[in-house]
PDB file of N, CA and C in Angstrom:
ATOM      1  N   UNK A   1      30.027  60.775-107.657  1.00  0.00           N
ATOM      2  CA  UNK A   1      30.503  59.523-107.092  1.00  0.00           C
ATOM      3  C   UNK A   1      30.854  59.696-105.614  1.00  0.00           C
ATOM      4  N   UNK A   2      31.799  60.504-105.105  1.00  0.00           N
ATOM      5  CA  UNK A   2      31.731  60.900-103.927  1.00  0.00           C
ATOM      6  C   UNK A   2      30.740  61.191-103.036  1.00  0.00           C
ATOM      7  N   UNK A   3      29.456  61.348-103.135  1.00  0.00           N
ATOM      8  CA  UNK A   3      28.246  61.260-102.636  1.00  0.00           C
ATOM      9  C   UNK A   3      27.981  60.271-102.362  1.00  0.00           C
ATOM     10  N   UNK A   4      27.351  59.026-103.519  1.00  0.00           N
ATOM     11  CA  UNK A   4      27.281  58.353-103.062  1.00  0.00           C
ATOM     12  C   UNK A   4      28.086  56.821-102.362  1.00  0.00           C
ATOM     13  N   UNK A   5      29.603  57.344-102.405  1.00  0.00           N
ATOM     14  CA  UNK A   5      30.456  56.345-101.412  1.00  0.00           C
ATOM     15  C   UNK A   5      30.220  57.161-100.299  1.00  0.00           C
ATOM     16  N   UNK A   6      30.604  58.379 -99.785  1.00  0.00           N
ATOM     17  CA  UNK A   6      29.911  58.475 -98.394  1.00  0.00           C
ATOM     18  C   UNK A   6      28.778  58.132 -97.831  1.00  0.00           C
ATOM     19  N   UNK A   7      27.425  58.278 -98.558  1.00  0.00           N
ATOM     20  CA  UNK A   7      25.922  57.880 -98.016  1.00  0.00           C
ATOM     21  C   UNK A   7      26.715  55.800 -98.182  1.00  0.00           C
ATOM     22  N   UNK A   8      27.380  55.063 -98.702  1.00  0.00           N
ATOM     23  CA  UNK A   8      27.500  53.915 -98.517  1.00  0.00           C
ATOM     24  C   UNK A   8      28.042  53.808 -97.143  1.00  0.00           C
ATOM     25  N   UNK A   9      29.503  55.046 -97.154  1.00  0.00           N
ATOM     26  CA  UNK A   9      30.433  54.530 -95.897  1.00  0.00           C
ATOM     27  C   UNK A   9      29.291  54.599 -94.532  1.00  0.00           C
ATOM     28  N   UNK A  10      28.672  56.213 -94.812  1.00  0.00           N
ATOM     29  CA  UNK A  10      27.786  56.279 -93.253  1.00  0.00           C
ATOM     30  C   UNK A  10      26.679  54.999 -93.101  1.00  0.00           C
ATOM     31  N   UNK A  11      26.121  54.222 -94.639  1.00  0.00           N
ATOM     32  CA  UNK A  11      25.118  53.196 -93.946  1.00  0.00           C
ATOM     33  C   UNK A  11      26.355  52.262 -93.502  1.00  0.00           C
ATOM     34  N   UNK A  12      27.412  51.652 -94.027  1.00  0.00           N
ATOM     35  CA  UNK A  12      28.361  50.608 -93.089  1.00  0.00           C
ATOM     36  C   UNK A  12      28.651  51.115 -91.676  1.00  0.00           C
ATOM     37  N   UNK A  13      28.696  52.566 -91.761  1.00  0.00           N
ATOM     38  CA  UNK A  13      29.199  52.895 -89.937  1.00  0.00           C
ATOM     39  C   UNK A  13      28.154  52.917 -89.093  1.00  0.00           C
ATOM     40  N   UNK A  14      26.705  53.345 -89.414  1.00  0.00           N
ATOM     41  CA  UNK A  14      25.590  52.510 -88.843  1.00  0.00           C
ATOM     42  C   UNK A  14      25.419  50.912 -88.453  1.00  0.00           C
ATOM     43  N   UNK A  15      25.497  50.290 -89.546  1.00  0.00           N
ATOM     44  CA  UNK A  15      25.933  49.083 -89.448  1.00  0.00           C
ATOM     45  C   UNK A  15      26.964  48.727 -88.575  1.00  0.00           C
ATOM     46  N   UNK A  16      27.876  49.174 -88.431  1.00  0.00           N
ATOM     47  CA  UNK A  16      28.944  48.669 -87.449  1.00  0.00           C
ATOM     48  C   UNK A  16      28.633  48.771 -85.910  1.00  0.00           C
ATOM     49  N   UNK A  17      27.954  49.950 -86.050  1.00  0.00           N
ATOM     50  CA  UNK A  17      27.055  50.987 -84.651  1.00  0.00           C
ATOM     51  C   UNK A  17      26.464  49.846 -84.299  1.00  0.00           C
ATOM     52  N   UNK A  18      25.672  49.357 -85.255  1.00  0.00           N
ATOM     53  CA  UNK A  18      24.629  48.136 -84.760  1.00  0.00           C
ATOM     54  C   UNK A  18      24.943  46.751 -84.078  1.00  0.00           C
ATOM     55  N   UNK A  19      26.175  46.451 -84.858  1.00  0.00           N
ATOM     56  CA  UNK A  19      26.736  44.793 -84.620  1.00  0.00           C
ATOM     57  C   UNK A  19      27.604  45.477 -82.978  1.00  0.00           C
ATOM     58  N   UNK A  20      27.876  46.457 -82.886  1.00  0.00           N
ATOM     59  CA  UNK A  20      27.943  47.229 -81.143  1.00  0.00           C
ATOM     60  C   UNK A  20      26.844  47.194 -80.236  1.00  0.00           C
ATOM     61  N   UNK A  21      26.264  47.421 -80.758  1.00  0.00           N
ATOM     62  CA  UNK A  21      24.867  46.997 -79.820  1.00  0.00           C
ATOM     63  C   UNK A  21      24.420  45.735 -79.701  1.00  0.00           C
ATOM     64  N   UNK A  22      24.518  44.918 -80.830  1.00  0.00           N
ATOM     65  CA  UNK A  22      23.996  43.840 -80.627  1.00  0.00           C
ATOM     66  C   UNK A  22      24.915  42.765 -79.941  1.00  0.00           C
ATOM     67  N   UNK A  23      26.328  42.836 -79.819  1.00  0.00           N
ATOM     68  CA  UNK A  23      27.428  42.433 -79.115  1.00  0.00           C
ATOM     69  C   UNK A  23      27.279  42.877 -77.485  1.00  0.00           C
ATOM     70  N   UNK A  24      26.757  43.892 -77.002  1.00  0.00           N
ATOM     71  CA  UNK A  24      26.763  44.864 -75.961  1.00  0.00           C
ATOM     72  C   UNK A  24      25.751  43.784 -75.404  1.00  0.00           C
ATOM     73  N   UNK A  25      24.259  44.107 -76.398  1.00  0.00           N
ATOM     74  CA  UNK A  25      22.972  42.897 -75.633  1.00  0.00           C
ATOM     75  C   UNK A  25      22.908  41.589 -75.685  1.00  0.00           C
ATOM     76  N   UNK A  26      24.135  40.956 -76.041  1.00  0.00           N
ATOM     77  CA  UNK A  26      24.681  39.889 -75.919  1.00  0.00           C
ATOM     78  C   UNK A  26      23.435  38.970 -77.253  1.00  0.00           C
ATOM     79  N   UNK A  27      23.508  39.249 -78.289  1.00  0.00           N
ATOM     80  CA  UNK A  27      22.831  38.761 -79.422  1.00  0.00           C
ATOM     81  C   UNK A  27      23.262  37.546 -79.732  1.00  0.00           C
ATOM     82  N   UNK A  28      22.201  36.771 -80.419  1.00  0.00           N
ATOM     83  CA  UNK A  28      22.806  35.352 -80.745  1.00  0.00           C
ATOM     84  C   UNK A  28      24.015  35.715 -81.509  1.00  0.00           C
ATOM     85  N   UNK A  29      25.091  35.149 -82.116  1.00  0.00           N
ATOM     86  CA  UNK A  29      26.487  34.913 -82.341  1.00  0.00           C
ATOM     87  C   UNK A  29      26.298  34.962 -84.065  1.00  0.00           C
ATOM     88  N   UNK A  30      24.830  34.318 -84.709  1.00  0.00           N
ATOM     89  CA  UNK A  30      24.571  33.898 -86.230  1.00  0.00           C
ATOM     90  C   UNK A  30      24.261  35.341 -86.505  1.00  0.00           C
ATOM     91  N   UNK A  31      23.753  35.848 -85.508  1.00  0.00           N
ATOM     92  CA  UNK A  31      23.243  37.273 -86.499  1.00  0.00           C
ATOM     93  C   UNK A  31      23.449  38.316 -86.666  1.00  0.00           C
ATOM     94  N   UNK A  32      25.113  38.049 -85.095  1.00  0.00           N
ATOM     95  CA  UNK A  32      26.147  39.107 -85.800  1.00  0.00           C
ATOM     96  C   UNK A  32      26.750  38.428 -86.412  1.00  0.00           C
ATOM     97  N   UNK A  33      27.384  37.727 -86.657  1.00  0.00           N
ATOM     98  CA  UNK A  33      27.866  36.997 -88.124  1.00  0.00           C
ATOM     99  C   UNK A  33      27.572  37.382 -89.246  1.00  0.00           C
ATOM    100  N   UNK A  34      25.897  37.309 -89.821  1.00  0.00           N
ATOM    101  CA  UNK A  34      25.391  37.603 -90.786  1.00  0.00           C
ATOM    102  C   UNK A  34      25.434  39.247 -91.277  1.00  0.00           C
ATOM    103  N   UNK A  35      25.768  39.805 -89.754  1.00  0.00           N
ATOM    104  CA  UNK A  35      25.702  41.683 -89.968  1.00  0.00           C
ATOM    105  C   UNK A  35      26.970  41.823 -90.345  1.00  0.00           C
ATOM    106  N   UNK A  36      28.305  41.099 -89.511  1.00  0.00           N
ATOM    107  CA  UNK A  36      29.420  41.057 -90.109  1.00  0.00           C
ATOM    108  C   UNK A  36      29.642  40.861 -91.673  1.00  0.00           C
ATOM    109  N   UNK A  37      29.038  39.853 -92.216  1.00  0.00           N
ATOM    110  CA  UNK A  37      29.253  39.448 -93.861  1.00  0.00           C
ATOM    111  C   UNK A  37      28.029  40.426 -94.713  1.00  0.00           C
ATOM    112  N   UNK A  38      27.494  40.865 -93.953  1.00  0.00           N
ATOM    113  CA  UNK A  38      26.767  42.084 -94.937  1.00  0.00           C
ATOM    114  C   UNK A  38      27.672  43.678 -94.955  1.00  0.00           C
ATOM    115  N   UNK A  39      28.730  43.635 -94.024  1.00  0.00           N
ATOM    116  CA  UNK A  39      29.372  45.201 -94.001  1.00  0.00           C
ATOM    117  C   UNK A  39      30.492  44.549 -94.632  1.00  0.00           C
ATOM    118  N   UNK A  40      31.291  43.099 -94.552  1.00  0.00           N
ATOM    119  CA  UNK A  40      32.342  43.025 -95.282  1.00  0.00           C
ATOM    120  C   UNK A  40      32.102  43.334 -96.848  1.00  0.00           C
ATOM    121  N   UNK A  41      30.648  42.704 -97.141  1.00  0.00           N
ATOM    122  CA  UNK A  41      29.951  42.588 -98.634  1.00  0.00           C
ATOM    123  C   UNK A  41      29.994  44.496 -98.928  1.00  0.00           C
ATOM    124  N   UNK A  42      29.363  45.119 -98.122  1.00  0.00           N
ATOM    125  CA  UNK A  42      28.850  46.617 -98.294  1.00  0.00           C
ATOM    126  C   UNK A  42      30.773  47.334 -98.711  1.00  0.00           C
ATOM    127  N   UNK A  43      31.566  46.931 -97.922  1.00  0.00           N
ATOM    128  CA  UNK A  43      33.014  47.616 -98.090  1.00  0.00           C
ATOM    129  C   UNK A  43      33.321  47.012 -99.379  1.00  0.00           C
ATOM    130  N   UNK A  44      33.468  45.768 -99.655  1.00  0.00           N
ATOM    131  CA  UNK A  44      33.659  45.275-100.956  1.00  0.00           C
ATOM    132  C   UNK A  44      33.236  46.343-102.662  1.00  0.00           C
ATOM    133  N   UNK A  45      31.873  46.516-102.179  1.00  0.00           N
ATOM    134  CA  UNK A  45      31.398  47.082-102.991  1.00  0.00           C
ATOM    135  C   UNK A  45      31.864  48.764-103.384  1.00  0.00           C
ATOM    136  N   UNK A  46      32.659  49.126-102.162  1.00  0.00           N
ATOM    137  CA  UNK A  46      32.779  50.243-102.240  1.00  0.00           C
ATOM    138  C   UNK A  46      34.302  50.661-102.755  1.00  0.00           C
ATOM    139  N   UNK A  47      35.221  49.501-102.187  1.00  0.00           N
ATOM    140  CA  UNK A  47      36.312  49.537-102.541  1.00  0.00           C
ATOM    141  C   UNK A  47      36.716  49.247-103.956  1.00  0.00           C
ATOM    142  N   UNK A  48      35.281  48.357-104.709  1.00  0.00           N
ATOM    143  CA  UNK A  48      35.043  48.011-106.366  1.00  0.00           C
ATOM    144  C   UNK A  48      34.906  49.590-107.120  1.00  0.00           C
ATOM    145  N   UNK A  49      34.123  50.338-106.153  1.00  0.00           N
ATOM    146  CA  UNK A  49      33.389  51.544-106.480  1.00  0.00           C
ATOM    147  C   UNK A  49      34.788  52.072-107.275  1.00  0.00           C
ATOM    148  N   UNK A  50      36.002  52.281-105.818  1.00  0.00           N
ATOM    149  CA  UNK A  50      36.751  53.267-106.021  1.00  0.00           C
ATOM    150  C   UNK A  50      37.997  53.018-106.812  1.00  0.00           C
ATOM    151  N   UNK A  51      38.356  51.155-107.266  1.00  0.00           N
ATOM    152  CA  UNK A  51      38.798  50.886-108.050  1.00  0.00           C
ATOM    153  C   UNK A  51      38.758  51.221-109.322  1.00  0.00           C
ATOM    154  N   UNK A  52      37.448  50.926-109.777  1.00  0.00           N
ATOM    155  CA  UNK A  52      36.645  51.140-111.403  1.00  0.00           C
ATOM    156  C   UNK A  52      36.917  52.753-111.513  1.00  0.00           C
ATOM    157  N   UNK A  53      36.928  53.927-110.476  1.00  0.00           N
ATOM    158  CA  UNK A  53      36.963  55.342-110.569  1.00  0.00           C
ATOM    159  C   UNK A  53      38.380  55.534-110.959  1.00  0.00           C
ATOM    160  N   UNK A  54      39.277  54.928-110.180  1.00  0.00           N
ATOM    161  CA  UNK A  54      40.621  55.020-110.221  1.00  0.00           C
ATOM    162  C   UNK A  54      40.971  54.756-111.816  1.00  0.00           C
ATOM    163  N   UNK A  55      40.851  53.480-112.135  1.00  0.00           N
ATOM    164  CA  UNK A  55      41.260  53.189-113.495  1.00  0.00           C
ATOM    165  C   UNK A  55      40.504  53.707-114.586  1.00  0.00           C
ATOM    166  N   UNK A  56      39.300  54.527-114.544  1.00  0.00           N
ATOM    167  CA  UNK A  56      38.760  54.969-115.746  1.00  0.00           C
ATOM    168  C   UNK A  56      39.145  56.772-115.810  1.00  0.00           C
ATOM    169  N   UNK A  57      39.527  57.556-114.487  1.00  0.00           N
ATOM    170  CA  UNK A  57      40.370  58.315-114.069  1.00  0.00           C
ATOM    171  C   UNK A  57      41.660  58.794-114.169  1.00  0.00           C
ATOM    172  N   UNK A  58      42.250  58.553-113.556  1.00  0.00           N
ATOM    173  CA  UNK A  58      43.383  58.185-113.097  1.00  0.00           C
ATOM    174  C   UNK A  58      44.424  57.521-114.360  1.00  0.00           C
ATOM    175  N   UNK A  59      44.136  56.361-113.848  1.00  0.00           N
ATOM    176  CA  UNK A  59      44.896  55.105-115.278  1.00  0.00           C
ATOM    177  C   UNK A  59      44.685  55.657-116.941  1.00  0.00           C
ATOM    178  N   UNK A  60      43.178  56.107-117.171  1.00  0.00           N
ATOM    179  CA  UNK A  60      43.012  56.036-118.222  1.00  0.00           C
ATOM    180  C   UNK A  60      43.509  57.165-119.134  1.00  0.00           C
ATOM    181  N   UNK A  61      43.733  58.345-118.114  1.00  0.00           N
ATOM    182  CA  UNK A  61      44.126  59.600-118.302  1.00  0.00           C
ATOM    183  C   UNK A  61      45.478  59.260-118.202  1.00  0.00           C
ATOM    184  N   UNK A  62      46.398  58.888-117.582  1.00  0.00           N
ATOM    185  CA  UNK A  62      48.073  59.287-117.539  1.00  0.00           C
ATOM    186  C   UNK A  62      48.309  58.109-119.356  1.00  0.00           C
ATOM    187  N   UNK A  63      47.733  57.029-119.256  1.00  0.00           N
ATOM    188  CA  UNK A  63      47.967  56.485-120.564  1.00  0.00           C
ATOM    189  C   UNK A  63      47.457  56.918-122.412  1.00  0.00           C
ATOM    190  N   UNK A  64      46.062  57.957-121.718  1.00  0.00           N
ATOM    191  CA  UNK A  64      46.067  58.558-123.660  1.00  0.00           C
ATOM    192  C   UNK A  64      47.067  59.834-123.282  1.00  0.00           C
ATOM    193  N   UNK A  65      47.455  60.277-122.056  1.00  0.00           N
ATOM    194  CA  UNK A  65      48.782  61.347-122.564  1.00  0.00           C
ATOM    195  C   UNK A  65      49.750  60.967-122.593  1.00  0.00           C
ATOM    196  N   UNK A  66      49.972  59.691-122.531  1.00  0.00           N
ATOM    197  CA  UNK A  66      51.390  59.259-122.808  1.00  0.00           C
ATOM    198  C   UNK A  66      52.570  59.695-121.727  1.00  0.00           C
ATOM    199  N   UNK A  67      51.521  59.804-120.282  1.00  0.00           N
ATOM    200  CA  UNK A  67      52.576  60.571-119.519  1.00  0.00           C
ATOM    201  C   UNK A  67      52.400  59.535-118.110  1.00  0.00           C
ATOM    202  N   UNK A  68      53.002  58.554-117.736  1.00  0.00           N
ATOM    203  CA  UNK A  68      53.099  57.821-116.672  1.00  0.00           C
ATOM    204  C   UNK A  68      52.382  56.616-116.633  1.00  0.00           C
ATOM    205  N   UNK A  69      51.806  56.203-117.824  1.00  0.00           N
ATOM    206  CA  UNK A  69      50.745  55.171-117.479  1.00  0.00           C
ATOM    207  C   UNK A  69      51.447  54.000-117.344  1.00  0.00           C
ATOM    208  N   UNK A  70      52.707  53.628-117.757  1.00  0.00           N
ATOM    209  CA  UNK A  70      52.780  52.202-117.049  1.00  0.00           C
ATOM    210  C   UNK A  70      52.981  52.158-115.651  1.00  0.00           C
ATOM    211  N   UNK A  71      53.361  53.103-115.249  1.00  0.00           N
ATOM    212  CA  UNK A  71      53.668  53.270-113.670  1.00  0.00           C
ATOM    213  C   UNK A  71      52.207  53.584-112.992  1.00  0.00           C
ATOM    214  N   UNK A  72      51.255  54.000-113.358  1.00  0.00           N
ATOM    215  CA  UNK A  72      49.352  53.767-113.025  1.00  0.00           C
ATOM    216  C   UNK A  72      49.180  52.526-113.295  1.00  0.00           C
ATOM    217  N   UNK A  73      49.357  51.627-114.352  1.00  0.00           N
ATOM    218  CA  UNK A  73      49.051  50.669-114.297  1.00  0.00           C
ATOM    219  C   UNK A  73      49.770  49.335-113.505  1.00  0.00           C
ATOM    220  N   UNK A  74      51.123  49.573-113.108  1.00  0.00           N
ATOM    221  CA  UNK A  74      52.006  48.908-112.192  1.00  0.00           C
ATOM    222  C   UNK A  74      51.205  49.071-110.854  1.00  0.00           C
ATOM    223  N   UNK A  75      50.817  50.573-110.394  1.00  0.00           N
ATOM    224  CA  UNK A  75      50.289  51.024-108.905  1.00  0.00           C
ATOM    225  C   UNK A  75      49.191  50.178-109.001  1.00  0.00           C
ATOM    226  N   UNK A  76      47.986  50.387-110.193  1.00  0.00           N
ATOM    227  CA  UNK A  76      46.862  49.717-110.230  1.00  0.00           C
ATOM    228  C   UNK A  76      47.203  48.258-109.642  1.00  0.00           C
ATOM    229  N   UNK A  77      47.817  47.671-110.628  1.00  0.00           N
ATOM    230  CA  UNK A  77      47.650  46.219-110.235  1.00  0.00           C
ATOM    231  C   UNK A  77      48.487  45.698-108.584  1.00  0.00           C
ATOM    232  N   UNK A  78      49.255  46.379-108.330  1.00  0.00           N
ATOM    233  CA  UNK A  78      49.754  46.063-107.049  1.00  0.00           C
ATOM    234  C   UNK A  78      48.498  46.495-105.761  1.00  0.00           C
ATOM    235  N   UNK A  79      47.381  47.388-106.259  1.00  0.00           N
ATOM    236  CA  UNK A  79      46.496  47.409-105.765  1.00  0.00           C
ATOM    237  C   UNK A  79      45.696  46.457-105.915  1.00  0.00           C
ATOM    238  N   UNK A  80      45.646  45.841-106.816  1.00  0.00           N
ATOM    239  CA  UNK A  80      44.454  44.837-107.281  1.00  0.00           C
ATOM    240  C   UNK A  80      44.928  43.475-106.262  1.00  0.00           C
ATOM    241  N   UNK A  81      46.141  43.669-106.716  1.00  0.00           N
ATOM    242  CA  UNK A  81      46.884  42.145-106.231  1.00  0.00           C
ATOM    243  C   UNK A  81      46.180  42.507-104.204  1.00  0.00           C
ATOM    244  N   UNK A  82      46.856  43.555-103.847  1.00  0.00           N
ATOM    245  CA  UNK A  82      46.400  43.220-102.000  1.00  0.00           C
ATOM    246  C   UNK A  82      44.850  43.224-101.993  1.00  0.00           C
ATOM    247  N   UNK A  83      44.255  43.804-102.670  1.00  0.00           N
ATOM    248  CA  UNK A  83      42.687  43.890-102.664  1.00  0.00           C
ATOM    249  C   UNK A  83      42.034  42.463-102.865  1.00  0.00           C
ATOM    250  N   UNK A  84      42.588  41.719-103.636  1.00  0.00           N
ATOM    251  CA  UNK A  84      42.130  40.025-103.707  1.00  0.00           C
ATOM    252  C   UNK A  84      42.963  39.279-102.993  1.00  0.00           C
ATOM    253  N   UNK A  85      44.209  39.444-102.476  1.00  0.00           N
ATOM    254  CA  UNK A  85      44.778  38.537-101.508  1.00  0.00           C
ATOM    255  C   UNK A  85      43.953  38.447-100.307  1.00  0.00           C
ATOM    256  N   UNK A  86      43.077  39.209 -99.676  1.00  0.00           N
ATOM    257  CA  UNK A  86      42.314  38.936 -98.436  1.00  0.00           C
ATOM    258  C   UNK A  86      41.029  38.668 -98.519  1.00  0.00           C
TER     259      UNK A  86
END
């Protein structure tokens, strides 16, 4: 899994590289827009990535040992909660 969220993060930091250049050569305004809502979409996906890892990880493990899981699942959701507030 860690593989491939880095090969994701380096294509978004390309991507970002790009909407720099295309800001620099003074690009129409729609199509950095559109590069913008394709890296917000690309982070989305990644931050889903590391959610779903967390709770099948993390969460799922402190609750069959009976050792911290409501407090993983309190952290979880206070994560969930800022992750959909924006």
């Amino acid at each position: 899994m860690k593989s491939d969220l880095m090969l994701r993060l380096k294509r978004i930091e390309g991507q970002v590289r790009g909407i720099e250049r295309m800001v620099d050569e003074d690009r129409y305004c729609v199509d950095i827009l559109v590069q913008i809502s394709a890296i917000k979409n690309a982070l989305h996906q990644v931050a889903l990535a590391l959610l779903e890892s967390h709770t099948r990880g993390c969460v799922a493990d402190a609750i069959s040992s009976h050792n911290g899981g409501e407090q993983k699942i309190d952290e979880l959701m206070d994560v969930i909660r800022k992750f959909t507030k924006g």
